[in-house]
Protein backbone atom coordinates (compact mmCIF):
# COMPACT_ATOMS: atom_id res chain seq x y z
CA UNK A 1 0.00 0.00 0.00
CA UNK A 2 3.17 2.29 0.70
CA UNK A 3 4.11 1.51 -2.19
CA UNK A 4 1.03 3.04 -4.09
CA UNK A 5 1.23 6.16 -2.34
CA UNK A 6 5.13 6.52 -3.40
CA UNK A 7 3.91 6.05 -6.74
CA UNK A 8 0.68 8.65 -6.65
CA UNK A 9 3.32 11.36 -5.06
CA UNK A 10 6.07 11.07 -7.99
CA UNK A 11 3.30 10.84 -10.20
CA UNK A 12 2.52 13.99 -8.91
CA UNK A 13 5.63 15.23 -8.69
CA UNK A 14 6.18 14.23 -12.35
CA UNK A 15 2.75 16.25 -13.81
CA UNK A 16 4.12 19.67 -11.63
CA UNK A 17 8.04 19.22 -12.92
CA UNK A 18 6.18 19.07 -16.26
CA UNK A 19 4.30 22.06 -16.10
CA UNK A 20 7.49 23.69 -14.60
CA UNK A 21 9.63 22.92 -17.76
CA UNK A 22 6.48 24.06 -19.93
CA UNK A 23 7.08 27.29 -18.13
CA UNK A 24 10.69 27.54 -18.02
CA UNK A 25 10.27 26.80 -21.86
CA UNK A 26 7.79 30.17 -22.56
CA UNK A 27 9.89 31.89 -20.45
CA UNK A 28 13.15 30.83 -22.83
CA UNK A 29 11.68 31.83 -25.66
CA UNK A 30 9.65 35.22 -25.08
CA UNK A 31 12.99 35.96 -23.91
CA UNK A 32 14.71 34.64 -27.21
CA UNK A 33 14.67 38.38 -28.95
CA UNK A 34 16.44 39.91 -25.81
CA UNK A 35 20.02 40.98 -26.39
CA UNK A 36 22.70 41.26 -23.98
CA UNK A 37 25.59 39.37 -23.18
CA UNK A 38 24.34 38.35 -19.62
CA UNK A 39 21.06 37.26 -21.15
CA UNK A 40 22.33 35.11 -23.73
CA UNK A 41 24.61 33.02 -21.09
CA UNK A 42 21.70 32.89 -18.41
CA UNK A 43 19.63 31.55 -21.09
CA UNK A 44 22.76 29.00 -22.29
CA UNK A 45 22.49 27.64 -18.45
CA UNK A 46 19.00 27.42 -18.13
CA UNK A 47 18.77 25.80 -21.46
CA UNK A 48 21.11 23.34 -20.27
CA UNK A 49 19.61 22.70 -17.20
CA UNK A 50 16.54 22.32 -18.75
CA UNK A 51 17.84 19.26 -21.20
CA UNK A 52 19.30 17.66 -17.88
CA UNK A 53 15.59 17.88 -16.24
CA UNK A 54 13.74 17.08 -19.38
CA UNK A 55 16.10 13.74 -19.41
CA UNK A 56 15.98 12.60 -15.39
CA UNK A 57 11.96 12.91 -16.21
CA UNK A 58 11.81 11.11 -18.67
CA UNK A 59 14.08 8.39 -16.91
CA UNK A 60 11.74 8.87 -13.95
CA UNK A 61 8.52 8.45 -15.88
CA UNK A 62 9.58 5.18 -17.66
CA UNK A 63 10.80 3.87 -13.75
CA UNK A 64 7.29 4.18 -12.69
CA UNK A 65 5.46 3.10 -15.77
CA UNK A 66 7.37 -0.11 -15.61
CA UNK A 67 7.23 -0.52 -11.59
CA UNK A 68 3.11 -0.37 -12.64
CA UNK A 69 3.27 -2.56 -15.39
CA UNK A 70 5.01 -5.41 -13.29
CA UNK A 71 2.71 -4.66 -10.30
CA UNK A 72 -0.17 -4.82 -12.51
CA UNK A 73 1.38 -8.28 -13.72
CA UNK A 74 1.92 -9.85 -10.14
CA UNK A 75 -1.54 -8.70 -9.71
CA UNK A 76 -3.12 -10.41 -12.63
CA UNK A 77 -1.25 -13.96 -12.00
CA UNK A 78 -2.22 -13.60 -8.17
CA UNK A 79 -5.96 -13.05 -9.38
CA UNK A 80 -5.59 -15.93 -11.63
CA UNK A 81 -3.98 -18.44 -9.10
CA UNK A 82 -6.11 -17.06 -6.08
CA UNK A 83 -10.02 -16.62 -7.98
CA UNK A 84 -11.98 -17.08 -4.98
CA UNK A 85 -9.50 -15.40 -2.59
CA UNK A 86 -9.65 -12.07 -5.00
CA UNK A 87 -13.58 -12.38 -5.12
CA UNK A 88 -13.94 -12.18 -1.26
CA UNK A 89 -11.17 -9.68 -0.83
CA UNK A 90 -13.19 -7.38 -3.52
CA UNK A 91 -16.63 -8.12 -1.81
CA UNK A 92 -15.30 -7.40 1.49
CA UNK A 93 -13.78 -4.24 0.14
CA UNK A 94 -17.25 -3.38 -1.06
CA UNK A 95 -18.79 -3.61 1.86
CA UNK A 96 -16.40 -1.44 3.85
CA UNK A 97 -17.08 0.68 1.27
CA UNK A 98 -20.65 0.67 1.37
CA UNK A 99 -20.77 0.65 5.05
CA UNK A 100 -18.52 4.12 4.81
CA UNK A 101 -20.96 5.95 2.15
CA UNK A 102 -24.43 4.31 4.06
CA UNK A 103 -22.95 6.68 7.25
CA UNK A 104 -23.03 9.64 5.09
């Protein structure tokens, strides 16, 4: 169940470092038409920077998207080994479920 939760916060850590290099990226290039010699090597760095990040997400993303595919493997051969066991396990989640929106 930890383990879930790990992947849930990089996932969303993943979606927000994306939607930071979306904006570092705008910012790069409304910025593309100003001269200056301090300009041009701040944008050089953060250029650079942003390559390094693009790449370490990328390596991060394809971490967790295989961690999920071989969870949702060991899941699927557990189901298939263990029918009955899953079928209870889901009923029994269903009624804790129930049971929690019936208070409501």
């Amino acid at each position: 169940m930890g383990n879930l939760v790990d992947q849930i916060n990089k996932s969303q850590l993943i979606n927000e470092f994306k939607v930071v290099v979306a904006d570092a990226e705008a910012l790069l290039k409304a910025t593309a038409n100003t001269s200056g010699e301090k300009i041009a090597e701040v944008r050089s760095k953060a250029e650079k920077s942003l390559s390094i990040a693009k790449a370490k997400l990328a390596d991060a993303q394809d971490e967790m998207l295989a961690r999920t595919e071989a969870a949702a493997k060991v899941t699927d051969v557990y189901v298939h080994e263990n029918p009955w066991r899953s079928i209870g396990l889901a009923a029994g989640v269903g009624v804790v479920i129930g049971l929690l929106i019936g208070r409501r």
